[in-house]
PDB file of N, CA and C in Angstrom:
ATOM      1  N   UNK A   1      -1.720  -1.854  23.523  1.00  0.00           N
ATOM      2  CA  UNK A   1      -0.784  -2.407  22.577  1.00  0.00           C
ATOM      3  C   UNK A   1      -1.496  -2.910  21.328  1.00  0.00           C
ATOM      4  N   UNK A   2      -2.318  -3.394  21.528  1.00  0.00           N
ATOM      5  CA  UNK A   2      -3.385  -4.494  20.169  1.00  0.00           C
ATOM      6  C   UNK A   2      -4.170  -2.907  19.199  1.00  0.00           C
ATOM      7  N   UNK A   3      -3.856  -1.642  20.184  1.00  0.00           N
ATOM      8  CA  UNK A   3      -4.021  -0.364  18.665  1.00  0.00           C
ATOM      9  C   UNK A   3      -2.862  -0.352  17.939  1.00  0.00           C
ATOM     10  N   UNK A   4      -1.703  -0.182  18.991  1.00  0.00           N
ATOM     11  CA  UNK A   4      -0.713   0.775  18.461  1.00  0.00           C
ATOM     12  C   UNK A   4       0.295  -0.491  17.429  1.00  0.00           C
ATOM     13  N   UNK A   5       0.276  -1.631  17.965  1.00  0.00           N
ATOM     14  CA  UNK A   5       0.834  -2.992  17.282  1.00  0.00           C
ATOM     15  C   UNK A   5       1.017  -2.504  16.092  1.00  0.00           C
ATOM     16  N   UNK A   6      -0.377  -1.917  14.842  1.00  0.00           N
ATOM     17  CA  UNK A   6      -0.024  -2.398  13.775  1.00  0.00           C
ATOM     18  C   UNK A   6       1.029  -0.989  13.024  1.00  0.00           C
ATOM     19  N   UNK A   7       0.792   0.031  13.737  1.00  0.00           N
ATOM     20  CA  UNK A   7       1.382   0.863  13.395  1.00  0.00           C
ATOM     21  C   UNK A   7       3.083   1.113  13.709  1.00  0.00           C
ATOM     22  N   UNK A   8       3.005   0.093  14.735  1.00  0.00           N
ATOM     23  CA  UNK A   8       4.575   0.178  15.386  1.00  0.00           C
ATOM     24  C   UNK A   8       5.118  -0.879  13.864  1.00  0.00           C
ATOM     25  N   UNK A   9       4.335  -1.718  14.372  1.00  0.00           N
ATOM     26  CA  UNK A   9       5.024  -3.145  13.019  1.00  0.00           C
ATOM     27  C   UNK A   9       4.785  -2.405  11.285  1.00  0.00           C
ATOM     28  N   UNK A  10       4.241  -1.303  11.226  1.00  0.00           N
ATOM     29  CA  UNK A  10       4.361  -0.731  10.047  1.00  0.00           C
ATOM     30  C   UNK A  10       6.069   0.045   9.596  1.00  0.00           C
ATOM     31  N   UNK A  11       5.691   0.556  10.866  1.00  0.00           N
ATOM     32  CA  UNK A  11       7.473   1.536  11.186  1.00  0.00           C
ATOM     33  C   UNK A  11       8.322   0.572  10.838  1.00  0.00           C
ATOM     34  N   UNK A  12       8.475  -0.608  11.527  1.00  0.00           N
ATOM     35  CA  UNK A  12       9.596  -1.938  11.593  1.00  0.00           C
ATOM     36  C   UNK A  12       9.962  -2.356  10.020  1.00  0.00           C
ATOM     37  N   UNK A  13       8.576  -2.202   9.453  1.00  0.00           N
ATOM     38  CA  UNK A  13       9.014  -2.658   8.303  1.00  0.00           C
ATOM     39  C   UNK A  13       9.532  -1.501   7.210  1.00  0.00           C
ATOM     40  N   UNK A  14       8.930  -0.426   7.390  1.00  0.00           N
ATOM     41  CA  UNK A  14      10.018   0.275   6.499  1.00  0.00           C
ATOM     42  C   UNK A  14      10.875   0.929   7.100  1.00  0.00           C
ATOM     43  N   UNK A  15      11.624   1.419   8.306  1.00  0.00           N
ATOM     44  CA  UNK A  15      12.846   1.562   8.962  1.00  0.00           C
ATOM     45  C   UNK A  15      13.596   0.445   9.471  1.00  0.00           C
ATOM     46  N   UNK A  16      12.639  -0.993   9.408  1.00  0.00           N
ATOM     47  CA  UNK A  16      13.679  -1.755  10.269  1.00  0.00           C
ATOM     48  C   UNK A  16      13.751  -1.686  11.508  1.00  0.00           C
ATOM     49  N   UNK A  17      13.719  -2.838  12.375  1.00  0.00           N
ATOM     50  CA  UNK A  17      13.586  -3.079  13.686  1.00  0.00           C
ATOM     51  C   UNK A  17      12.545  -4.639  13.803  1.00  0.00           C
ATOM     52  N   UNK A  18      12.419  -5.091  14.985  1.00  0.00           N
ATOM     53  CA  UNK A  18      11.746  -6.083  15.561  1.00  0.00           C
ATOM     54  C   UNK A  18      10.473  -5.880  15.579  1.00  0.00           C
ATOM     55  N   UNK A  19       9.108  -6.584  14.639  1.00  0.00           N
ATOM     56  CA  UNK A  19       7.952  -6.022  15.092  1.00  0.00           C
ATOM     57  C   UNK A  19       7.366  -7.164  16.004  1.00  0.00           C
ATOM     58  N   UNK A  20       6.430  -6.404  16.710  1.00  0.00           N
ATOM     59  CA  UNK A  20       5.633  -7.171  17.360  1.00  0.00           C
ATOM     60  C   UNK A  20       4.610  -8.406  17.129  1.00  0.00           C
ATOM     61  N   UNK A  21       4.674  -9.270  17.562  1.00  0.00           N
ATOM     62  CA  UNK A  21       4.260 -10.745  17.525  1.00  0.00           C
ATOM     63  C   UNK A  21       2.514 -10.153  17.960  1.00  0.00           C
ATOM     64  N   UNK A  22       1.665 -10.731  17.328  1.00  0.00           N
ATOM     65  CA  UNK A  22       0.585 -10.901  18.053  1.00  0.00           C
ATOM     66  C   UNK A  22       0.158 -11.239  19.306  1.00  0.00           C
ATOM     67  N   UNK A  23      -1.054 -10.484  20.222  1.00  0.00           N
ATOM     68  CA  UNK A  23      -1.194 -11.228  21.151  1.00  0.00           C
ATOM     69  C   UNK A  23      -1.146 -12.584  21.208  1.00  0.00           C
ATOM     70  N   UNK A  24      -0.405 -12.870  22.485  1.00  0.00           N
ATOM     71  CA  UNK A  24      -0.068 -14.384  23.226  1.00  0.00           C
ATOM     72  C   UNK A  24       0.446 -15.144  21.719  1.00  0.00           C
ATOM     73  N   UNK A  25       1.514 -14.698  20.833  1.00  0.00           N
ATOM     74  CA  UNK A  25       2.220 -15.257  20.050  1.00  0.00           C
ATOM     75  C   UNK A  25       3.473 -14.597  20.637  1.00  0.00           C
ATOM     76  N   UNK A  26       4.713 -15.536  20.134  1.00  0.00           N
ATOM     77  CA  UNK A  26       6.388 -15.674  20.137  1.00  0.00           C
ATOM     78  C   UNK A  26       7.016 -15.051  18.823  1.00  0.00           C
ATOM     79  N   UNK A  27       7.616 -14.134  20.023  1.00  0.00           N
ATOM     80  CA  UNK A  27       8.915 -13.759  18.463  1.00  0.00           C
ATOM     81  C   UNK A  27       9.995 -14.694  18.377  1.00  0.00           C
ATOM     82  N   UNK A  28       9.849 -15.211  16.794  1.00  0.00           N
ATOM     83  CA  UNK A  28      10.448 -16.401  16.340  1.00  0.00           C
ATOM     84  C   UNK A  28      12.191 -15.703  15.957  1.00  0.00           C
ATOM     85  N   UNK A  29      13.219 -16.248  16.711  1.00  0.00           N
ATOM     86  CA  UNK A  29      14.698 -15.611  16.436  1.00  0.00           C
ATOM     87  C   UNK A  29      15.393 -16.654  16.600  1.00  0.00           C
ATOM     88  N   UNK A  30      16.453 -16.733  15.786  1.00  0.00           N
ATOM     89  CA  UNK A  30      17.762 -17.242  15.597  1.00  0.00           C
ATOM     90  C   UNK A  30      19.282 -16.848  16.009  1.00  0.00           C
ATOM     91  N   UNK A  31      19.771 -17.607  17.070  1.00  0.00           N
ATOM     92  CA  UNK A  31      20.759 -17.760  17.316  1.00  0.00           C
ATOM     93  C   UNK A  31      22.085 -18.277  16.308  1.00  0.00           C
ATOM     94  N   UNK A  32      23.358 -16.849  16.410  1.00  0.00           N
ATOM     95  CA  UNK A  32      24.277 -17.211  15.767  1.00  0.00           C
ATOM     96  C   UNK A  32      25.519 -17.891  17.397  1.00  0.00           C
ATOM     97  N   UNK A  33      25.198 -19.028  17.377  1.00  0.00           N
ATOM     98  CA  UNK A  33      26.131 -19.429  18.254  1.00  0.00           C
ATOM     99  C   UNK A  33      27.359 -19.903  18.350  1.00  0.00           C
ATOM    100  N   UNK A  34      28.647 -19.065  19.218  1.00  0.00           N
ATOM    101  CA  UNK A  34      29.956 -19.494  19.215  1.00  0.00           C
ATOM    102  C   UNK A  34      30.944 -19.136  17.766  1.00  0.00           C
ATOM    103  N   UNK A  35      30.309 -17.927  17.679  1.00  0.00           N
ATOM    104  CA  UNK A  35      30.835 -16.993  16.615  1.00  0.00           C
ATOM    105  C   UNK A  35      32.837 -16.478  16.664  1.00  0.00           C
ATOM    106  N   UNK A  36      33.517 -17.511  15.764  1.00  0.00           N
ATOM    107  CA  UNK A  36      34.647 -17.487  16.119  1.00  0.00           C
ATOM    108  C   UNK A  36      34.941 -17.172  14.493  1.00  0.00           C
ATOM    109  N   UNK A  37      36.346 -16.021  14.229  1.00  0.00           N
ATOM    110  CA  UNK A  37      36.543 -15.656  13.241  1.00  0.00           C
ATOM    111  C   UNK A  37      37.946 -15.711  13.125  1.00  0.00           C
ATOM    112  N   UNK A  38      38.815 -16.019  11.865  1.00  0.00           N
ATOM    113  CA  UNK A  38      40.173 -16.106  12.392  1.00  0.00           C
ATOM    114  C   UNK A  38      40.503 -14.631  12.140  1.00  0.00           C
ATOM    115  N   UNK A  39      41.586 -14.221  13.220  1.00  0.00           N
ATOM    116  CA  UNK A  39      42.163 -12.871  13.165  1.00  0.00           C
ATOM    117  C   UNK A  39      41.051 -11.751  13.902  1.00  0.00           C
ATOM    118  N   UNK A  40      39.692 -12.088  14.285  1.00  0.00           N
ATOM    119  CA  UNK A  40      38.880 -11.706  14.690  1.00  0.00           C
ATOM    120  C   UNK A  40      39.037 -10.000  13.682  1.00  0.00           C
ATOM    121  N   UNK A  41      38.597 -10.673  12.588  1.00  0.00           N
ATOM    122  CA  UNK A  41      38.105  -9.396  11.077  1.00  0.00           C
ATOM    123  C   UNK A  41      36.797  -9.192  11.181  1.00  0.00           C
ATOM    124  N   UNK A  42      36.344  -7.839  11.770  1.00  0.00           N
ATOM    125  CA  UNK A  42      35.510  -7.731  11.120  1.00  0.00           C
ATOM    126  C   UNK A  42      34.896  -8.358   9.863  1.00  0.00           C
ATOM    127  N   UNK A  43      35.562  -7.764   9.085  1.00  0.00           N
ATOM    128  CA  UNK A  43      34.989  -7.804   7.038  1.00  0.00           C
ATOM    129  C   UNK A  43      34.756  -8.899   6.939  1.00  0.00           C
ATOM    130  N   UNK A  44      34.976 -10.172   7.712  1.00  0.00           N
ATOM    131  CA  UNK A  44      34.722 -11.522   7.405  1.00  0.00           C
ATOM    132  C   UNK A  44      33.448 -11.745   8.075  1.00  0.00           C
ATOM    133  N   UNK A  45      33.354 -11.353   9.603  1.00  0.00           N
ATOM    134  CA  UNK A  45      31.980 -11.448  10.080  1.00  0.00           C
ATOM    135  C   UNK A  45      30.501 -10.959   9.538  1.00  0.00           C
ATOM    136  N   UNK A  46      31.313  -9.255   8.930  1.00  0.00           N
ATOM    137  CA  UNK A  46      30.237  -8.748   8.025  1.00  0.00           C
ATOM    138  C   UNK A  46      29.773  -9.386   6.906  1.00  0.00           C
ATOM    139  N   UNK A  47      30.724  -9.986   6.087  1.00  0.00           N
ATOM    140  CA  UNK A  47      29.983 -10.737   5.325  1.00  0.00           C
ATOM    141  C   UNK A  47      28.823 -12.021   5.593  1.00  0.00           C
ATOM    142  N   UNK A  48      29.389 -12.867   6.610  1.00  0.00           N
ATOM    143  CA  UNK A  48      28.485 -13.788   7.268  1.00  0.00           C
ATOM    144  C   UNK A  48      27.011 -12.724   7.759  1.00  0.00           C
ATOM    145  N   UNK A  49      27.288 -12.093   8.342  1.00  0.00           N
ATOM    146  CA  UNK A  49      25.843 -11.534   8.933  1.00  0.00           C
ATOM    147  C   UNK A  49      25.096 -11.108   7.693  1.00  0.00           C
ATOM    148  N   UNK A  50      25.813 -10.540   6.630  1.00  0.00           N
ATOM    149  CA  UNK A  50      25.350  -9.827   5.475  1.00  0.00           C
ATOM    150  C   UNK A  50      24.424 -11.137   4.803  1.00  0.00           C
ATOM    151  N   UNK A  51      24.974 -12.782   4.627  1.00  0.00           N
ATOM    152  CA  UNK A  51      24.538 -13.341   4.112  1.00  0.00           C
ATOM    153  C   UNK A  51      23.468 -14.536   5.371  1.00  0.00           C
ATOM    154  N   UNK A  52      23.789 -15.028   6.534  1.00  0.00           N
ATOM    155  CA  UNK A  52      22.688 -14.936   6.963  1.00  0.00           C
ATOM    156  C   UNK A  52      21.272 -14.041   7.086  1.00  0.00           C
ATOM    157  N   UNK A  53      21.521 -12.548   6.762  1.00  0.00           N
ATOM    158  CA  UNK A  53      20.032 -12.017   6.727  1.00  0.00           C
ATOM    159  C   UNK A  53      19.557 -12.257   5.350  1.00  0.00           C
ATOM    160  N   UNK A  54      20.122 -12.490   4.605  1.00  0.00           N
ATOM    161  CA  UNK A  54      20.022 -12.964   2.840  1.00  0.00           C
ATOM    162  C   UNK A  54      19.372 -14.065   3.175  1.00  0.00           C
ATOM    163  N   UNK A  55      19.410 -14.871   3.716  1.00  0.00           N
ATOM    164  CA  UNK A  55      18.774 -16.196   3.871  1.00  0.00           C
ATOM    165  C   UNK A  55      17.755 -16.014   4.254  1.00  0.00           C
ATOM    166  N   UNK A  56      17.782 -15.623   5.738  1.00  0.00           N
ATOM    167  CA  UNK A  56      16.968 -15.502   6.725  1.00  0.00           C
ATOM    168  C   UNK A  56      15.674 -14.205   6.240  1.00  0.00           C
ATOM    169  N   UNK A  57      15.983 -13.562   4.839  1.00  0.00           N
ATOM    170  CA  UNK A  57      14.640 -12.801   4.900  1.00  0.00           C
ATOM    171  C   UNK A  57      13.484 -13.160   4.741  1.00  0.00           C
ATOM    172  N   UNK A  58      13.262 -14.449   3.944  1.00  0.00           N
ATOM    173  CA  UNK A  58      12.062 -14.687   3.747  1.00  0.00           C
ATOM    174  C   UNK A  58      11.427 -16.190   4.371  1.00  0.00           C
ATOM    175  N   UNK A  59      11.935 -15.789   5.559  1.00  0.00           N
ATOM    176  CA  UNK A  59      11.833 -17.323   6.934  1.00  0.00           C
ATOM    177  C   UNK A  59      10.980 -17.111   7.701  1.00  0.00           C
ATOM    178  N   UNK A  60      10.785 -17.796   8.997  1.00  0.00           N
ATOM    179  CA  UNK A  60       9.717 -17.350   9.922  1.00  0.00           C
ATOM    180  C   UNK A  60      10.413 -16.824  11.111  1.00  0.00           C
ATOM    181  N   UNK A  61      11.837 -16.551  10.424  1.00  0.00           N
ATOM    182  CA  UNK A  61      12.549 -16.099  11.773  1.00  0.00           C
ATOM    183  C   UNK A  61      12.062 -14.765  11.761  1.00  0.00           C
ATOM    184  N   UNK A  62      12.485 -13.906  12.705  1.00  0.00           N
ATOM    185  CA  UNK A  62      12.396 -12.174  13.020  1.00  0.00           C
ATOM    186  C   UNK A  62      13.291 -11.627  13.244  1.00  0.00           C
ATOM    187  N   UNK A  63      14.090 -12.142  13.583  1.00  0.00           N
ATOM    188  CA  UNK A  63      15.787 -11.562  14.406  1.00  0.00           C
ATOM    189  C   UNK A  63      16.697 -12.694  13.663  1.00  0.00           C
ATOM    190  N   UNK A  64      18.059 -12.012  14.007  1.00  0.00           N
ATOM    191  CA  UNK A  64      18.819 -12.523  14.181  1.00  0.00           C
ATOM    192  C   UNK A  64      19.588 -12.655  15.796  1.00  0.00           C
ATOM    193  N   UNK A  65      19.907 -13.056  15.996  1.00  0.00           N
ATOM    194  CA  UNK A  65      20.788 -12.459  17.795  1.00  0.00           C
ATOM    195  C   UNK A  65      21.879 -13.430  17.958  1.00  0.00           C
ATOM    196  N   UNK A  66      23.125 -12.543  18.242  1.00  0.00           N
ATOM    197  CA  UNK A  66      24.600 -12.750  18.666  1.00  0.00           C
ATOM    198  C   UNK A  66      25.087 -12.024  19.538  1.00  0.00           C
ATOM    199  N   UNK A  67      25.888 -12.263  20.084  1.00  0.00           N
ATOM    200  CA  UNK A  67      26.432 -11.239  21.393  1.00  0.00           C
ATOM    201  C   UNK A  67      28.017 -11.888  21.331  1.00  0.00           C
ATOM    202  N   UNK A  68      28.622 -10.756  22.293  1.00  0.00           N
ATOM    203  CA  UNK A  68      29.807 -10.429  22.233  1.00  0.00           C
ATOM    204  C   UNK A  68      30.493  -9.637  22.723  1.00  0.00           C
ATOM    205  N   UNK A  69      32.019  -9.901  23.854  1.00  0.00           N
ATOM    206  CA  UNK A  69      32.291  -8.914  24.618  1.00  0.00           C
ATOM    207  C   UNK A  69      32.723  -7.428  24.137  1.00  0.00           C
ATOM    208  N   UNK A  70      32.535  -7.012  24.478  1.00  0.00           N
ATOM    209  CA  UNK A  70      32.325  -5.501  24.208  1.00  0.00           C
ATOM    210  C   UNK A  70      33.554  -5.058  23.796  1.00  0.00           C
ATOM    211  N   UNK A  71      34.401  -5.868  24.065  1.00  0.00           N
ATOM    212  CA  UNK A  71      35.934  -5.480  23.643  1.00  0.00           C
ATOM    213  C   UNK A  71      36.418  -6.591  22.108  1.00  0.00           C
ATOM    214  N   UNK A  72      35.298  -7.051  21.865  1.00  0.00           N
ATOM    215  CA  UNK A  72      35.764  -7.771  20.483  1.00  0.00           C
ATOM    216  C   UNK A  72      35.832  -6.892  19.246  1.00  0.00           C
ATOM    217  N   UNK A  73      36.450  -6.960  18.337  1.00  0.00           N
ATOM    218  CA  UNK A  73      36.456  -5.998  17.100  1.00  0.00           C
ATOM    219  C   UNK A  73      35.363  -6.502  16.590  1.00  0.00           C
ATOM    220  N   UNK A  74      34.738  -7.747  16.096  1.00  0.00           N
ATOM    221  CA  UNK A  74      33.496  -7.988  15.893  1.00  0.00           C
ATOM    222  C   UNK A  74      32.023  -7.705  16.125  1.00  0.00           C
ATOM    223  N   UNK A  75      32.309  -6.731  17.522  1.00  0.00           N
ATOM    224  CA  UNK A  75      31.293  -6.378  18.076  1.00  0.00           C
ATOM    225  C   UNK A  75      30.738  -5.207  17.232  1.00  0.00           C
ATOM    226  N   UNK A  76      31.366  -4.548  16.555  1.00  0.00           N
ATOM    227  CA  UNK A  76      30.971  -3.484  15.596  1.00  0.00           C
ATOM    228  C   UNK A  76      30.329  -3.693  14.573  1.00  0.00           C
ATOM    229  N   UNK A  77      30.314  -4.799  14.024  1.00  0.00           N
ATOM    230  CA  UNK A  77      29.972  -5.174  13.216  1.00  0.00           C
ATOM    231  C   UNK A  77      27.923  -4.571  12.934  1.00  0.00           C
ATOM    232  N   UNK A  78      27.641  -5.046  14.285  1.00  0.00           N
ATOM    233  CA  UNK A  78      26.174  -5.257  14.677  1.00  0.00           C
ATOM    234  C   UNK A  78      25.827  -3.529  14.333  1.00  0.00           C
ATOM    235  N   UNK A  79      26.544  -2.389  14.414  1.00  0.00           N
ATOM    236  CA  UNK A  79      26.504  -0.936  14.336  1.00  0.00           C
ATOM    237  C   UNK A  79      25.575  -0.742  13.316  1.00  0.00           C
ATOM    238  N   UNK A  80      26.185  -1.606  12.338  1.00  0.00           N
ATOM    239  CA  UNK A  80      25.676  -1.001  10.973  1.00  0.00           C
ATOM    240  C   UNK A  80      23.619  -1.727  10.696  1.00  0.00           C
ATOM    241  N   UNK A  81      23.560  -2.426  11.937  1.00  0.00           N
ATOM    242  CA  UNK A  81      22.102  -2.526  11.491  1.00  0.00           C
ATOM    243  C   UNK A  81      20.987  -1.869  12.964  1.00  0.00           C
ATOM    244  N   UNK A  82      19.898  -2.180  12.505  1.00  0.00           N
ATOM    245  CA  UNK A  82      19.092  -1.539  13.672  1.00  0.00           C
ATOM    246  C   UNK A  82      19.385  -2.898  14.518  1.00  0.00           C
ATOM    247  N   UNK A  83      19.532  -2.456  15.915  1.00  0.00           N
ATOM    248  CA  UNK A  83      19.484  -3.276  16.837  1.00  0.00           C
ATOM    249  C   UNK A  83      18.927  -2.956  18.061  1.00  0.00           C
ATOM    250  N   UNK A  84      19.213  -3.780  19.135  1.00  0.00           N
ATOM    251  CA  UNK A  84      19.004  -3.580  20.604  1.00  0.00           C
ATOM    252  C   UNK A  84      20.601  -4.215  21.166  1.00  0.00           C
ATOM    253  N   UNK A  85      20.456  -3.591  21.959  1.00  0.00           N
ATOM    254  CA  UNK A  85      21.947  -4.007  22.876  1.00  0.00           C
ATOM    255  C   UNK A  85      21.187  -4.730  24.149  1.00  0.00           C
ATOM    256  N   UNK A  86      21.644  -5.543  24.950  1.00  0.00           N
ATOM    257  CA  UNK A  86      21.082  -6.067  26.201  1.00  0.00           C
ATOM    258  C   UNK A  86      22.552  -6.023  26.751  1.00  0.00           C
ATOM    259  N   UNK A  87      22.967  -5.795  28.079  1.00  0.00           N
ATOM    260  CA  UNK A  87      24.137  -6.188  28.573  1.00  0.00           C
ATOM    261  C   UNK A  87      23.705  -6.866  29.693  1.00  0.00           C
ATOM    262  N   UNK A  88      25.122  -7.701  30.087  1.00  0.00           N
ATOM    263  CA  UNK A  88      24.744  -8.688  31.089  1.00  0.00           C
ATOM    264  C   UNK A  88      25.993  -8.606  32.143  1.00  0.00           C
ATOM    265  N   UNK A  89      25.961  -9.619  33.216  1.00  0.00           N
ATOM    266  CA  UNK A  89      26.930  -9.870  33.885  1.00  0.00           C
ATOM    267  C   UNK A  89      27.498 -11.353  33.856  1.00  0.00           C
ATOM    268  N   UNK A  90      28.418 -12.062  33.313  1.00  0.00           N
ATOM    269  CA  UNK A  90      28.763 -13.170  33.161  1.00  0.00           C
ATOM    270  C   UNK A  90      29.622 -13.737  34.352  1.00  0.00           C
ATOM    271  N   UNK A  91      29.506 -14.954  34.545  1.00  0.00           N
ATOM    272  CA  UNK A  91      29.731 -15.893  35.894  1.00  0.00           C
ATOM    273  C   UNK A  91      30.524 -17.200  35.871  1.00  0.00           C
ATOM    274  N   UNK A  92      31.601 -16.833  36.371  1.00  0.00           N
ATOM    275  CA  UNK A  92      32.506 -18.603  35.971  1.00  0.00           C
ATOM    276  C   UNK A  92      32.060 -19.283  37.223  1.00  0.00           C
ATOM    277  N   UNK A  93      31.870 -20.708  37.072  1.00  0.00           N
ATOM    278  CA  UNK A  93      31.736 -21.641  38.137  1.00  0.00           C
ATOM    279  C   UNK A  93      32.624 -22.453  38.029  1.00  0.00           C
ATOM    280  N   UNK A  94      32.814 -23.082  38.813  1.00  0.00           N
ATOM    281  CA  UNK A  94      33.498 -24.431  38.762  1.00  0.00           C
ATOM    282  C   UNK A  94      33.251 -25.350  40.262  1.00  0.00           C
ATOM    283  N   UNK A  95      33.216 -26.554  39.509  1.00  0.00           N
ATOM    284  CA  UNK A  95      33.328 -27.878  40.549  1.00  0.00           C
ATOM    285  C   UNK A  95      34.329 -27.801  41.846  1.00  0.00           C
ATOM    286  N   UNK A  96      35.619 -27.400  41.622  1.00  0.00           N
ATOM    287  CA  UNK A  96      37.045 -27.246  42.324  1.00  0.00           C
ATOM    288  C   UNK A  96      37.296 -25.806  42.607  1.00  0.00           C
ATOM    289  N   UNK A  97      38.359 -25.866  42.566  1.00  0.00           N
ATOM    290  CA  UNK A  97      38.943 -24.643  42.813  1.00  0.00           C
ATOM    291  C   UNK A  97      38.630 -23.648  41.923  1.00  0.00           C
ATOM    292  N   UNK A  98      38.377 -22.379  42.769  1.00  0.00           N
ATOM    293  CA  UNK A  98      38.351 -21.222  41.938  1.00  0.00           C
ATOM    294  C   UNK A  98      39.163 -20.987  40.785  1.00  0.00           C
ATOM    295  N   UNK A  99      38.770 -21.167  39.266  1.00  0.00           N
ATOM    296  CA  UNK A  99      39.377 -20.938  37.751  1.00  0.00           C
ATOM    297  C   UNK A  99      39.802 -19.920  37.717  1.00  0.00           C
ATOM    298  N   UNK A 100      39.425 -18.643  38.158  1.00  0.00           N
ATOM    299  CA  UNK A 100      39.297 -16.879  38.136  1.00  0.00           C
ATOM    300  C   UNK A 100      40.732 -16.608  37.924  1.00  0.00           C
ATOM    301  N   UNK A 101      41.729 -16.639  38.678  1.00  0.00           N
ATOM    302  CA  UNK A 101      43.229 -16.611  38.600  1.00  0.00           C
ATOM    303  C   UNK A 101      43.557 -17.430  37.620  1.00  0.00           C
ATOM    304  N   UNK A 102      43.499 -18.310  36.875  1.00  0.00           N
ATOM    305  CA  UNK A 102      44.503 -18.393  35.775  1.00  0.00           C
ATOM    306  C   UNK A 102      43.576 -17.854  34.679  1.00  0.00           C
ATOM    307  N   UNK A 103      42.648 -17.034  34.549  1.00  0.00           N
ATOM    308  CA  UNK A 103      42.002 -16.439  33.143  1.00  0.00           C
ATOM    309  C   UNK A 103      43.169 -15.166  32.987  1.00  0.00           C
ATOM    310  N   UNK A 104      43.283 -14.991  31.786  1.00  0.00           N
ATOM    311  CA  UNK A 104      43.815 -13.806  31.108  1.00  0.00           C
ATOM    312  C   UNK A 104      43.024 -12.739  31.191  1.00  0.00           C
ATOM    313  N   UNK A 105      42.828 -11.800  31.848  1.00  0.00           N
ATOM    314  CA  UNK A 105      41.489 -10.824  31.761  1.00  0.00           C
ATOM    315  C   UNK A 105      41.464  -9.684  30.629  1.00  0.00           C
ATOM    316  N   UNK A 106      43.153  -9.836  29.414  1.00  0.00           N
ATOM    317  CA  UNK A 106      43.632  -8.995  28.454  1.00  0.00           C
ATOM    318  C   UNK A 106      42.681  -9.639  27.255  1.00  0.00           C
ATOM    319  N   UNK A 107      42.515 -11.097  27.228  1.00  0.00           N
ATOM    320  CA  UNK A 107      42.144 -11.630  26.362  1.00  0.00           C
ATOM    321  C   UNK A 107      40.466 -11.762  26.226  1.00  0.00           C
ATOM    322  N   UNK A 108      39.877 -11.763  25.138  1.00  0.00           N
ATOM    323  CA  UNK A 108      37.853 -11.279  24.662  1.00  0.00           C
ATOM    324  C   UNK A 108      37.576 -13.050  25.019  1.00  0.00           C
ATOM    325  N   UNK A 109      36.567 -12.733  26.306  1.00  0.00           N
ATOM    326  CA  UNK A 109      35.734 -13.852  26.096  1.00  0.00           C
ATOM    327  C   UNK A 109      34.940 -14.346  25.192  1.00  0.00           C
ATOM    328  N   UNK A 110      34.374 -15.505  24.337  1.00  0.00           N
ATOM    329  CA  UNK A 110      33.470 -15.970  24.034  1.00  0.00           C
ATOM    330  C   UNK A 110      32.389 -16.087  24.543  1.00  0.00           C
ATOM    331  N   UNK A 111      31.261 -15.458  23.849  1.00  0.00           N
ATOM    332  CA  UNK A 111      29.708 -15.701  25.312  1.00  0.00           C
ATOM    333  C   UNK A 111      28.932 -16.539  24.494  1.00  0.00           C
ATOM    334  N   UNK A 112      28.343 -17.539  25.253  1.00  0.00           N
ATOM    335  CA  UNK A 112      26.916 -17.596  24.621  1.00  0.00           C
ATOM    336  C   UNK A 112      25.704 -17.051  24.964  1.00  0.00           C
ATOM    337  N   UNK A 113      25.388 -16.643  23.859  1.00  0.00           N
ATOM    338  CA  UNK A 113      23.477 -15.559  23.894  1.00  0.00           C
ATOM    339  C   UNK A 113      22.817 -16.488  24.323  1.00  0.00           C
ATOM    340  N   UNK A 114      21.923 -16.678  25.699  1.00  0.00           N
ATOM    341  CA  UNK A 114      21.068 -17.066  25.621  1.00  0.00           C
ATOM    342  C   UNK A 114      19.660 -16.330  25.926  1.00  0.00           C
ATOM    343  N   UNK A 115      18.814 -17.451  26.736  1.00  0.00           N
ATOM    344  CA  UNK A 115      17.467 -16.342  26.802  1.00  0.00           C
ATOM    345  C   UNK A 115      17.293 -16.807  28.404  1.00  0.00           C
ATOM    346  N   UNK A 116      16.824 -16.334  29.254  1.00  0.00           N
ATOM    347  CA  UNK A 116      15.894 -16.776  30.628  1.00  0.00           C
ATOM    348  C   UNK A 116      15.292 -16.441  30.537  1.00  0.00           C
TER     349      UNK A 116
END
């Protein structure tokens, strides 16, 4: 990896993508958390993402990262840049009684991105 590093992080920067952190260094990323839009518009989210990377270009961040059920219209949004997809399996708990029966399963969850 410590050959091919600088040539991968060359690619990243003129196609775009995530480059690689130095050995035993952290890729530094930012969480857009609890991403709620009214009417769930696209064109409104795009603009937010459009102007967080406006910010965020000349930071010590590397990423941006948001997530979102797969059935949100927002989720498209992410199309238009280089990305990675991760999918997951999400888990309701509760203290009491099983919640599961009164969820709407028609209606887009809210997730939060995190990391383990």
């Amino acid at each position: 990896m410590q050959y091919i590093r600088p040539f991968y992080n060359l690619y990243t920067k003129i196609f775009g993508g995530l480059s690689l952190p130095p050995a035993g260094a952290l890729t530094s990323y930012l969480y857009l958390h609890s991403t709620v839009i009214a009417n769930n518009e696209p064109e409104t989210f795009a603009d937010l993402v459009a102007f967080a990377r406006r910010e965020l270009k000349n930071t010590r961040y590397d990423a941006l990262v948001f997530g979102f059920d797969v059935n949100d219209p927002l989720h498209a949004v992410a199309d238009k840049y280089k990305k990675v997809e991760l999918f997951s399996r999400h888990f309701l708990t509760s203290y009491g009684e099983d919640p599961a029966s009164e969820l709407d399963s028609d209606r887009i969850m809210y997730l939060e991105t995190s990391r383990l």
